[in-house]
Protein backbone atom coordinates (compact mmCIF):
# COMPACT_ATOMS: atom_id res chain seq x y z
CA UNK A 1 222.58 -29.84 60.43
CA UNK A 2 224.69 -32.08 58.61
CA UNK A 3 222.03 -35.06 58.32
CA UNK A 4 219.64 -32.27 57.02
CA UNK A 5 222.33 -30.94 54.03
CA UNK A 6 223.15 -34.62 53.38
CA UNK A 7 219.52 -35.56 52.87
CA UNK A 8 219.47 -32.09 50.74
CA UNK A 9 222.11 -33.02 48.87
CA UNK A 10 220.76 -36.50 47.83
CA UNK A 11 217.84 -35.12 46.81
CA UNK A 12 219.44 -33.04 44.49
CA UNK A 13 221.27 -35.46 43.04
CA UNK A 14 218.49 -37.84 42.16
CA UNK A 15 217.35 -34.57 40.18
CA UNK A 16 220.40 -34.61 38.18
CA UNK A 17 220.27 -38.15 37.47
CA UNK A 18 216.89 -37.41 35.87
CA UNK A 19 217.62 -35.06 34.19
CA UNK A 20 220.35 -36.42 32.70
CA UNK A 21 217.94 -39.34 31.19
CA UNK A 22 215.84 -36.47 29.94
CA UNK A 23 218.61 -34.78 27.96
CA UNK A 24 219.75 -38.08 26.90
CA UNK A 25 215.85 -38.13 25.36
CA UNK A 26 215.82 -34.60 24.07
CA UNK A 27 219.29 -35.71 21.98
CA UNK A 28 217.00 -38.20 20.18
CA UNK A 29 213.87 -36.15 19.42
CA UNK A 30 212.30 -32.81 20.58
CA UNK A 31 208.36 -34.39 19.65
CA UNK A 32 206.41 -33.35 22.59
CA UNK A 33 204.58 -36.86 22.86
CA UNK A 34 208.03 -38.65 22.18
CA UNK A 35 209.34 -37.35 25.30
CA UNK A 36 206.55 -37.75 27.43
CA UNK A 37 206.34 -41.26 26.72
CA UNK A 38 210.11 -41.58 26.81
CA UNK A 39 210.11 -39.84 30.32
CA UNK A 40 206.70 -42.34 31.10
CA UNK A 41 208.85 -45.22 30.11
CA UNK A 42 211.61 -44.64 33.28
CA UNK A 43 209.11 -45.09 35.66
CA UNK A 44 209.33 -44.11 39.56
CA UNK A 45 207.85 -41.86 41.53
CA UNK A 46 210.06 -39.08 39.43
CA UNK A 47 208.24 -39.58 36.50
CA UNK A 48 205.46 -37.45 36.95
CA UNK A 49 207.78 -34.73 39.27
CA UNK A 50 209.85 -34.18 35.37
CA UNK A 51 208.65 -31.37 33.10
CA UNK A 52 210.15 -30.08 29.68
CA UNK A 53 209.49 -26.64 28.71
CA UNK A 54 210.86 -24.62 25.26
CA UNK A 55 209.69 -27.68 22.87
CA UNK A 56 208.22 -26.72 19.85
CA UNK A 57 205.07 -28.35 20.03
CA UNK A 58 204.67 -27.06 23.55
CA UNK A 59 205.30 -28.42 26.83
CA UNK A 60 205.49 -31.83 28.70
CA UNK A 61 204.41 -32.35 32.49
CA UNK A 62 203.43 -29.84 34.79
CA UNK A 63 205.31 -26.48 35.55
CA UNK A 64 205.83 -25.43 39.36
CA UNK A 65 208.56 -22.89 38.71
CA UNK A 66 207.45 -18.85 37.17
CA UNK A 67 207.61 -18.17 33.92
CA UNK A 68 210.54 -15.84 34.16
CA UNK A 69 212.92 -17.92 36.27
CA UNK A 70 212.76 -20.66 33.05
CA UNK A 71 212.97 -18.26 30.96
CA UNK A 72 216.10 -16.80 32.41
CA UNK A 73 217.42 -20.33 32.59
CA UNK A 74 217.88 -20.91 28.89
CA UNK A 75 218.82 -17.25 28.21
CA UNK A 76 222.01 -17.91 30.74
CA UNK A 77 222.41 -21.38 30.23
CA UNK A 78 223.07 -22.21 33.88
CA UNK A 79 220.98 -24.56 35.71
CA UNK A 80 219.31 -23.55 38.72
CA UNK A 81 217.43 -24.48 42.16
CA UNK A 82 214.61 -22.31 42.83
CA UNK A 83 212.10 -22.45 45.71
CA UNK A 84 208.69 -23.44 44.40
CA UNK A 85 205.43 -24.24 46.94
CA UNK A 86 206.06 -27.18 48.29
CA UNK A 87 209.16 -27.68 47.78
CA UNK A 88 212.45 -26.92 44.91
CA UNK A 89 212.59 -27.32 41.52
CA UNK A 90 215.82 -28.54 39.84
CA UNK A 91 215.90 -26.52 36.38
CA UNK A 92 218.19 -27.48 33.67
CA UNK A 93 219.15 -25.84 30.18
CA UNK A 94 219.27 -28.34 27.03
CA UNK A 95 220.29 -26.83 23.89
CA UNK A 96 217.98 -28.71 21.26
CA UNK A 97 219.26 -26.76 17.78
CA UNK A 98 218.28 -23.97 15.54
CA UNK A 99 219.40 -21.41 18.48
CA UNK A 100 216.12 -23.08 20.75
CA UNK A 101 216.65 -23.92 24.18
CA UNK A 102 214.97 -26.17 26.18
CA UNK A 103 214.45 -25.97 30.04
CA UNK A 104 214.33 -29.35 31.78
CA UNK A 105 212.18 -29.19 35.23
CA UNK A 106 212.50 -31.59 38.43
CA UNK A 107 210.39 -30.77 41.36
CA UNK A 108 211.56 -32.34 44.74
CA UNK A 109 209.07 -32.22 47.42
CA UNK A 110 209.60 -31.08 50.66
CA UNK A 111 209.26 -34.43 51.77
CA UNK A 112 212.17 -35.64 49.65
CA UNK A 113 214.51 -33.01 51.24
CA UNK A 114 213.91 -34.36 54.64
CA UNK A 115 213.60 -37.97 54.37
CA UNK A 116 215.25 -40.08 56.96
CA UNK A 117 216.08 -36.90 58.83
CA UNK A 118 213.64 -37.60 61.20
CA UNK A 119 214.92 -41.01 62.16
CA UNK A 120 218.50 -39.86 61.83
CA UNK A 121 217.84 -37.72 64.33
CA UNK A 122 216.12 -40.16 66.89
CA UNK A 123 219.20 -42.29 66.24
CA UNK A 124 221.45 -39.77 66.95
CA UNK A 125 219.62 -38.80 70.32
CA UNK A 126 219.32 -42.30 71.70
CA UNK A 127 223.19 -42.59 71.28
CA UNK A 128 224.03 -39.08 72.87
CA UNK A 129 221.86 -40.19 75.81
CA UNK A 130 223.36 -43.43 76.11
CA UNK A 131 226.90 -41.99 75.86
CA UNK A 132 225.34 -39.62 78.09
CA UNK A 133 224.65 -42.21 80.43
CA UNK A 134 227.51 -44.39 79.91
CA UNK A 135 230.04 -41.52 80.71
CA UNK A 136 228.05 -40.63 83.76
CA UNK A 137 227.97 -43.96 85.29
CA UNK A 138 232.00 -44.47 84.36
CA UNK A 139 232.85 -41.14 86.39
CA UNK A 140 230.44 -41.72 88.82
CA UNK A 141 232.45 -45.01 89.67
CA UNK A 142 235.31 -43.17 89.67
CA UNK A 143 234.71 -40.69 91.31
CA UNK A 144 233.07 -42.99 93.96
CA UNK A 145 236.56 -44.75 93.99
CA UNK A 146 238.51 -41.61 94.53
CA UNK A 147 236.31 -40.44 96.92
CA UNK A 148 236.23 -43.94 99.28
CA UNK A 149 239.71 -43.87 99.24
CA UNK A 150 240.42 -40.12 100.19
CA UNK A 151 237.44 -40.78 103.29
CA UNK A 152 238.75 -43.69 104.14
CA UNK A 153 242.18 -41.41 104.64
CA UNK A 154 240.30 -38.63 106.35
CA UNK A 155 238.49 -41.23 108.75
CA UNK A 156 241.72 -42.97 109.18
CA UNK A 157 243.67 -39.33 110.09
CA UNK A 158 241.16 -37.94 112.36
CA UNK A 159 241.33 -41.64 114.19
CA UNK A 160 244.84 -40.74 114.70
CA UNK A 161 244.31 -37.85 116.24
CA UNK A 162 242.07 -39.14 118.64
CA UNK A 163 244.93 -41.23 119.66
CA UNK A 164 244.20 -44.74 118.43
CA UNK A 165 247.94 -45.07 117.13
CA UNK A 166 247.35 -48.74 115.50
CA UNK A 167 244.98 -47.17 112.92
CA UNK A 168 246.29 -47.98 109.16
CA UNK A 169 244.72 -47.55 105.70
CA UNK A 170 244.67 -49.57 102.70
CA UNK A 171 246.67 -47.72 99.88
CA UNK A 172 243.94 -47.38 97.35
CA UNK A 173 242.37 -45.62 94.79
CA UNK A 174 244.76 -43.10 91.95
CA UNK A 175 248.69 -43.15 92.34
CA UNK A 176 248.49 -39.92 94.23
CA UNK A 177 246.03 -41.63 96.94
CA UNK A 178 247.61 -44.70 96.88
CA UNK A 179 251.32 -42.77 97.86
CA UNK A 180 249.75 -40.45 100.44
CA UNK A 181 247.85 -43.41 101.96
CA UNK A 182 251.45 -45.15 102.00
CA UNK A 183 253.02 -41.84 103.71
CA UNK A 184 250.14 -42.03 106.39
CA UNK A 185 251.13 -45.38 107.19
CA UNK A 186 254.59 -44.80 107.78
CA UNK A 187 253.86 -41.57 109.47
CA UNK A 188 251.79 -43.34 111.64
CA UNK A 189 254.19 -46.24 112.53
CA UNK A 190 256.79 -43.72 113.48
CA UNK A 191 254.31 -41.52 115.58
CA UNK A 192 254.29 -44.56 117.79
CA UNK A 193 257.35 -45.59 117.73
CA UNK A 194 258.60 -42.09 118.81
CA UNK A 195 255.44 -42.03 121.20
CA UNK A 196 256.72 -45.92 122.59
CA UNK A 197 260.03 -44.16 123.16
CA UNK A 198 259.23 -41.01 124.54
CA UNK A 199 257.05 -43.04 127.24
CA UNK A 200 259.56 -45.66 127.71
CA UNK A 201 261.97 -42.79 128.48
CA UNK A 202 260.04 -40.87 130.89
CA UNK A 203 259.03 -43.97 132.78
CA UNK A 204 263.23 -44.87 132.91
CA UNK A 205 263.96 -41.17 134.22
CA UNK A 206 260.76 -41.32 136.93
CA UNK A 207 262.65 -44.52 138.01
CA UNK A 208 266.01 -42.98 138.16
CA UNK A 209 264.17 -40.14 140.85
CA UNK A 210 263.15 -43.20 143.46
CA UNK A 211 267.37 -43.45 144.38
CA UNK A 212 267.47 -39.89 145.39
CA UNK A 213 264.25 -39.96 146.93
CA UNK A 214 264.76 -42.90 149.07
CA UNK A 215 267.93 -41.55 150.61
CA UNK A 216 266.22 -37.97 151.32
CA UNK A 217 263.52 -40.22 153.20
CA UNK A 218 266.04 -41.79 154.98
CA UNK A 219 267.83 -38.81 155.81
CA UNK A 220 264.55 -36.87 157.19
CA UNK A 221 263.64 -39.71 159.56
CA UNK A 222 266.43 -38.70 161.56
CA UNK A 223 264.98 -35.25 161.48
CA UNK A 224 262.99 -35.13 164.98
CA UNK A 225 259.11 -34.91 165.01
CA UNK A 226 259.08 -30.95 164.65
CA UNK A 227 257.09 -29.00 162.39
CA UNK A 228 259.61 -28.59 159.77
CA UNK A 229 260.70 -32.20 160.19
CA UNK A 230 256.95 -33.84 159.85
CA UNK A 231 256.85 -31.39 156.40
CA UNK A 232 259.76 -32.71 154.73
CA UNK A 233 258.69 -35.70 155.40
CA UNK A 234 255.49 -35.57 153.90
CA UNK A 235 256.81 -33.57 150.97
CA UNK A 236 258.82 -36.75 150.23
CA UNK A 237 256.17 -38.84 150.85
CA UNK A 238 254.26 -36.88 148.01
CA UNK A 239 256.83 -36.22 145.83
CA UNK A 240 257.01 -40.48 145.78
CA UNK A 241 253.36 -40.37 145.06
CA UNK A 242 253.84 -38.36 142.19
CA UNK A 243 256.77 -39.90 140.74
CA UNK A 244 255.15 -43.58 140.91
CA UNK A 245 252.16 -41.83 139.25
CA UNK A 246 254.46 -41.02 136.24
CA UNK A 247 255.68 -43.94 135.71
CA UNK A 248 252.17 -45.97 136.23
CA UNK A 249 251.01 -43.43 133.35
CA UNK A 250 254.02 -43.59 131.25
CA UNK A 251 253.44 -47.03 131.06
CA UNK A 252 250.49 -47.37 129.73
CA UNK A 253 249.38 -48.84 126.29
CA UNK A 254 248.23 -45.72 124.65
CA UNK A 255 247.82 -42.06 124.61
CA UNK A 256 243.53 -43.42 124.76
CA UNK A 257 243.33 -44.99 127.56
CA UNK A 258 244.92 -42.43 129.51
CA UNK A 259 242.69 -39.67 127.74
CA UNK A 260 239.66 -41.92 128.54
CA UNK A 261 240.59 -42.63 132.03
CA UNK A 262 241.05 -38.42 132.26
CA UNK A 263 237.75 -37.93 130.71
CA UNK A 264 235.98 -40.28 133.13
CA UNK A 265 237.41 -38.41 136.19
CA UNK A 266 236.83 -35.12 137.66
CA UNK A 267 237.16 -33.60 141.33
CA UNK A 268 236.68 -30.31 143.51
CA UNK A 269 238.59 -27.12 142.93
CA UNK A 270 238.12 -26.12 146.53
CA UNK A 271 239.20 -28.99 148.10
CA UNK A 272 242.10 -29.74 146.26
CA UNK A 273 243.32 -25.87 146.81
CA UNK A 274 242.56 -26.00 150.53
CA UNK A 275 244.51 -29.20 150.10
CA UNK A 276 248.02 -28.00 148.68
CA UNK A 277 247.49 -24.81 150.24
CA UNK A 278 248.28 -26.05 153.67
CA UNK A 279 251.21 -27.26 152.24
CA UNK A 280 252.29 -24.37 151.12
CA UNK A 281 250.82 -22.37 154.01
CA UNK A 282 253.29 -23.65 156.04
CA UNK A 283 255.98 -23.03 153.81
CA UNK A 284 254.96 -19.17 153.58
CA UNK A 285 254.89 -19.11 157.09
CA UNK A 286 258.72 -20.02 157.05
CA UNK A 287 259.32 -17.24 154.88
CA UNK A 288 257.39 -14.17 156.46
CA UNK A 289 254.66 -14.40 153.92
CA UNK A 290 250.77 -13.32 154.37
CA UNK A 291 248.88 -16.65 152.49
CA UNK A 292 245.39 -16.66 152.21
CA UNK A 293 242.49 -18.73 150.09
CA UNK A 294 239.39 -16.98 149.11
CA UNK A 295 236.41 -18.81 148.14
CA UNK A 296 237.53 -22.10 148.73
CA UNK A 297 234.46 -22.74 151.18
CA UNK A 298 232.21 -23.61 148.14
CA UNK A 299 231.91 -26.46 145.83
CA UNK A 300 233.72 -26.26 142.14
CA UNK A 301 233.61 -29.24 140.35
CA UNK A 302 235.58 -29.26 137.12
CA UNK A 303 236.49 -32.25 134.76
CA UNK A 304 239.92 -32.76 135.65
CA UNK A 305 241.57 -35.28 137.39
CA UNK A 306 242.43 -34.63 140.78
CA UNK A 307 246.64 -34.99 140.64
CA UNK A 308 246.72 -32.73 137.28
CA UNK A 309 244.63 -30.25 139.24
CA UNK A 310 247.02 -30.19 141.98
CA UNK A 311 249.87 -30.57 139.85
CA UNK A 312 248.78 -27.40 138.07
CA UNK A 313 248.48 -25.63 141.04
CA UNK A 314 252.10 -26.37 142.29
CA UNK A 315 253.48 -25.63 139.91
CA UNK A 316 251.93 -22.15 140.46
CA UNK A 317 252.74 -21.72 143.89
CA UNK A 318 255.97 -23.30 143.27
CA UNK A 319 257.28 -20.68 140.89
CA UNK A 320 255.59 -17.79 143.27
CA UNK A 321 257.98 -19.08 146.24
CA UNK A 322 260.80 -19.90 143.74
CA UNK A 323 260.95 -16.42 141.87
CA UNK A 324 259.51 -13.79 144.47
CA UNK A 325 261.22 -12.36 147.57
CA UNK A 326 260.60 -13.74 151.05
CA UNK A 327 258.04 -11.82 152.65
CA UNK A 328 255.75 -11.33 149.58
CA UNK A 329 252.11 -11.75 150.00
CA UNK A 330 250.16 -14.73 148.78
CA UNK A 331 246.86 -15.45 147.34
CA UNK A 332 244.44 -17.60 145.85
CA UNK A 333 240.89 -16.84 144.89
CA UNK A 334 238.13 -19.88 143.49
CA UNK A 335 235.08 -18.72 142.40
CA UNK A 336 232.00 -20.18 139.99
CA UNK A 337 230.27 -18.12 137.58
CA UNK A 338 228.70 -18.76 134.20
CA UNK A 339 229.79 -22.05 133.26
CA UNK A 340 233.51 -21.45 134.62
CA UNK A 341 235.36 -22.15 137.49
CA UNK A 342 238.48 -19.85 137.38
CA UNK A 343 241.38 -19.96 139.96
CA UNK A 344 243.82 -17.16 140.50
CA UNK A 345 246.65 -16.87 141.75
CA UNK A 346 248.35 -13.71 142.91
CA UNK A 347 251.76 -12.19 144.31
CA UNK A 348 253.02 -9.16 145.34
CA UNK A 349 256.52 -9.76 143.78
CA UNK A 350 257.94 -8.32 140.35
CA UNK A 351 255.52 -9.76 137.90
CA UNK A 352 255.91 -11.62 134.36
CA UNK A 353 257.53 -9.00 132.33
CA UNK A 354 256.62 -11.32 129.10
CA UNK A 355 253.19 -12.98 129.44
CA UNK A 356 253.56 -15.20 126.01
CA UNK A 357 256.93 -15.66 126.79
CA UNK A 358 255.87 -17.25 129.92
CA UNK A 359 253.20 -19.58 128.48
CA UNK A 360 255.83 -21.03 125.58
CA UNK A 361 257.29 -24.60 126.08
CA UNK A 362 261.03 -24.34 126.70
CA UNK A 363 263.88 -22.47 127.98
CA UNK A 364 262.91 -19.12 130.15
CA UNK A 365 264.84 -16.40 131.61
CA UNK A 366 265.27 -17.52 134.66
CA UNK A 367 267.21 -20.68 133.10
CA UNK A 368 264.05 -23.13 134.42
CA UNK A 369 263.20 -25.83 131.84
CA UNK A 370 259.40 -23.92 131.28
CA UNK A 371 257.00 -26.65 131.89
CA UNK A 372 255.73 -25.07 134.89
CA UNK A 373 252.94 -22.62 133.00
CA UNK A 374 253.01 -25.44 130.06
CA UNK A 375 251.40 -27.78 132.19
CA UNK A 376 249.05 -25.21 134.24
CA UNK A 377 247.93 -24.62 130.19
CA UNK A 378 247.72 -28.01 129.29
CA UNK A 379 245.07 -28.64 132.19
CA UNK A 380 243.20 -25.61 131.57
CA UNK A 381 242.70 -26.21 127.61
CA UNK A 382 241.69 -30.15 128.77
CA UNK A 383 239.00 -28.67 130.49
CA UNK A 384 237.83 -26.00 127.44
CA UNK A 385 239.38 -23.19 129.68
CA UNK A 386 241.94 -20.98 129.12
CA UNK A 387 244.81 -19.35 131.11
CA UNK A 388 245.57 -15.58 131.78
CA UNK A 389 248.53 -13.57 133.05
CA UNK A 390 248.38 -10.12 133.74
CA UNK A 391 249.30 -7.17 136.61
CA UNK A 392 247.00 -8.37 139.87
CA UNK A 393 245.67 -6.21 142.61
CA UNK A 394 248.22 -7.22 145.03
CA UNK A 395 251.36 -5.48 142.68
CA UNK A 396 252.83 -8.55 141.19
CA UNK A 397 251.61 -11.27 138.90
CA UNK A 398 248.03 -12.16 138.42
CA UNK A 399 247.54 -15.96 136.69
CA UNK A 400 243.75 -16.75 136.25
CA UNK A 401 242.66 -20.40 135.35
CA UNK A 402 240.04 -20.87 133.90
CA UNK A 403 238.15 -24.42 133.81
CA UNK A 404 234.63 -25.41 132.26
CA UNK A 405 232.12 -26.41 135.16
CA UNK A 406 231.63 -29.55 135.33
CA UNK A 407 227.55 -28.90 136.36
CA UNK A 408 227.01 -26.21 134.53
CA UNK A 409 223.74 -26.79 132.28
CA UNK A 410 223.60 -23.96 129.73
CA UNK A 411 219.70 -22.08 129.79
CA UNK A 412 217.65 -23.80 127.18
CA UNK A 413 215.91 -20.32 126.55
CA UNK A 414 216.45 -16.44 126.78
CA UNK A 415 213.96 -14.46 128.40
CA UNK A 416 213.43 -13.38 124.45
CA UNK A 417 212.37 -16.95 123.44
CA UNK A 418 215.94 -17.97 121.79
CA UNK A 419 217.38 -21.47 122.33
CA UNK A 420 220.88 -22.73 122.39
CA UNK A 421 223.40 -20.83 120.54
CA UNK A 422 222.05 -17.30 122.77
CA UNK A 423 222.57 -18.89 126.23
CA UNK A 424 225.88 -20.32 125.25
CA UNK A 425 227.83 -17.97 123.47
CA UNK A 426 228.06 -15.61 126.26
CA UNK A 427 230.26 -17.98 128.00
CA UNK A 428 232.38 -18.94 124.85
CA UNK A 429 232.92 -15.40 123.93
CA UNK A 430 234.20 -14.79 127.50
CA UNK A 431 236.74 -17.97 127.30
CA UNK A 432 238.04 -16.26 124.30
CA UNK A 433 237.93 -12.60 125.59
CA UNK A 434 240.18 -14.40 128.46
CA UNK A 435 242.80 -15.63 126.11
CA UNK A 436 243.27 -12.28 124.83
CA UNK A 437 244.16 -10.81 127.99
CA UNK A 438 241.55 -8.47 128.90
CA UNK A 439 237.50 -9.85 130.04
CA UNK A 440 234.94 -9.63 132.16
CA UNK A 441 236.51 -11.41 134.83
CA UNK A 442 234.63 -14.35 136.47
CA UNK A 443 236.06 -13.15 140.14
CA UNK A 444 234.52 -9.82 140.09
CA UNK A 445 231.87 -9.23 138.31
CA UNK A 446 232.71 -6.71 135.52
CA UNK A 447 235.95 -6.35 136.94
CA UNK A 448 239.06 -7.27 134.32
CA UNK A 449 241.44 -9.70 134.88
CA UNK A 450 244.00 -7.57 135.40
């Protein structure tokens, strides 16, 4: 728009400047032939666009504007631009004496009101596209640079979490990248050193347990070879098992290898609960209590390692024999359905009175320290399972474990035709109807948990 009034504008001017020759001519004489020669004599291309109208001996050039609009002209004395075909004319009052008035005419063509436009325009395109492209090739380099250096901090984070605890970033990209790339750094550094001493310190306390231990093993070999004397000793005998296993682990190099090493490993459900429960069988038979083990005929593998698996299910027991009255009955079903492998684990004694409670890390009401559960949930979420407590059959508590089977192929089709997400999410929404407390239950069919 503004090329377009500026090329306007210049062609208006040039009209001006001729007439203003014209005037100057008019000033000397008003002889029709006199000024067309005069007007001749400028040359140009104008020339023959000029026309002088009101002279006495009639008029020079060629008139594009009506009769009336000159005519009004030199009655008002005010020049005027009026649209003619093919363009404007430029019309200009000259008084020439004895009350007469001439009209001086410049036609502009169309073409002179738009000339250079054009190319103006072209000029002024090319640039916009080249800013155009310049500006999106700057921010696309930027943005690339912002956007490397906020994956690279992503990547670097989620490698973290995966437990590879020498992982590090280079600070890079804006200020506010840069300084949280510099945060993760030092968050990471003291991740491991906190993880370095936390390890360090449970491997020192393990080793601190072997003093005790060794003089309860000396003490029970002069226990004779009785029952109750062969089951101490073997108690002690595990309980050195398990504390050497602690301090193998907590030794380690890394939170990864010890994940890997779990992944890799896997065992029986049945077999290690047949295990530990003639253990504990014969420590329910001290105390008056009926302890059977349902289901534990058949083979349920799951994808846990075989000590977490047992630990887990001590730490069960343990609290049933620790917090219930002698003489309360004892139970512990394993059964395989859909994908799962659940374990439960029933008493006749008081109950939880707070499930969640119960589950939380830390201090409980009975004054224990509260890892008991913490683990059994630990082992069950390691193995995409889930754990639920709840009133059982039997009057007391009711603890189902649930654990992903470690053979379980999913269907790869309904009877309908469907593929994948059909077949599976029966057994996902089941895991999470478990965590809530109240599913079908994979012990008794449609039975709840409860």
């Amino acid at each position: 728009m503004v090329v377009s009034q500026l090329a306007r504008e210049r062609a208006l001017s040039d009209a001006e400047r001729q007439t203003a020759v014209v005037v100057a001519v008019l000033t000397a004489t008003t002889d029709p032939i006199a000024v067309d020669r005069a007007i001749a004599t400028t040359g140009g291309p104008t020339a023959a666009r000029v026309a002088v109208h009101g002279l006495d001996g009639g008029s020079v050039g060629q008139r594009h504007a009506r009769a009336e609009e000159i005519a009004g002209v030199a009655r008002q004395l005010k020049s005027l631009v009026v649209d003619v075909p093919g363009g404007l004319s430029y019309l200009e009052p000259v008084d020439i004496g004895a009350d007469r008035t001439a009209v001086v005419e410049v036609f502009i063509p169309s073409g002179e009101l738009t000339r250079g436009v054009p190319a103006a325009w072209y000029t002024l395109t090319a640039v916009a596209l080249v800013l155009v492209v310049a500006a999106v090739l700057v921010g696309d380099r930027l943005a690339a640079k912002v956007v490397s250096s906020a994956r690279g901090l992503a990547d670097a984070a989620v490698a973290l979490g995966n437990g590879r605890l020498d992982v590090r970033v280079e600070p890079s990209g804006p200020r506010e990248l840069a300084e949280a790339g510099l945060a993760f750094n030092a968050m990471a550094e003291r991740v491991k050193v906190l993880l370095d001493s936390e390890r360090e310190l449970l491997a020192d306390l393990s080793h601190r347990l072997r003093t005790p231990l060794t003089a309860l093993r000396l003490d029970a070999e002069t226990l004779d070879d009785g029952r109750a004397g062969q089951r101490i000793r073997h108690a002690i005998g595990n309980l050195e098992l398990e504390v050497d296993e602690i301090i193998r682990a907590a030794r380690k190099s890394g939170p990864a290898a010890a994940v890997e090493q779990g992944e890799a490993t896997g065992c029986d459900a049945s077999e290690v609960v047949r295990e530990r429960m003639k253990f504990w069988s014969a420590v329910a038979g001290d105390q008056g209590r009926r302890c059977e083990a349902v289901g534990v005929n058949e083979r349920a593998p799951v994808p846990v390692p075989r000590a977490e698996l047992a630990a887990a299910l001590d730490a069960l027991l343990g609290n049933v024999f620790r917090y219930t009255p002698q003489g309360v009955p004892l139970e512990v079903t394993v059964s395989r359905r859909d994908g799962y492998v659940a374990i439960r684990v029933e008493d006749g004694g008081p109950g939880i009175a707070d499930p969640d409670r119960a589950l939380r890390r830390g201090e409980t009401s009975h004054g224990s320290t509260g890892l008991g559960l913490d683990i059994v949930k630990r082992v069950a979420y390691s193995a995409n399972g889930a754990v639920n407590i709840a009133r059982g059959r039997l009057g007391g508590a009711s603890i189902v474990v649930l654990l992903a089977d470690a053979e379980w192929a999913p269907p790869t089709s309904s009877r309908f035709g469907f593929v994948g997400r059909l077949s599976r999410d029966p057994a996902e929404r089941r895991r999470k109807r478990v965590e809530k407390g109240g599913a079908e239950s994979p012990l008794h069919g449609s039975a709840n948990l409860s």
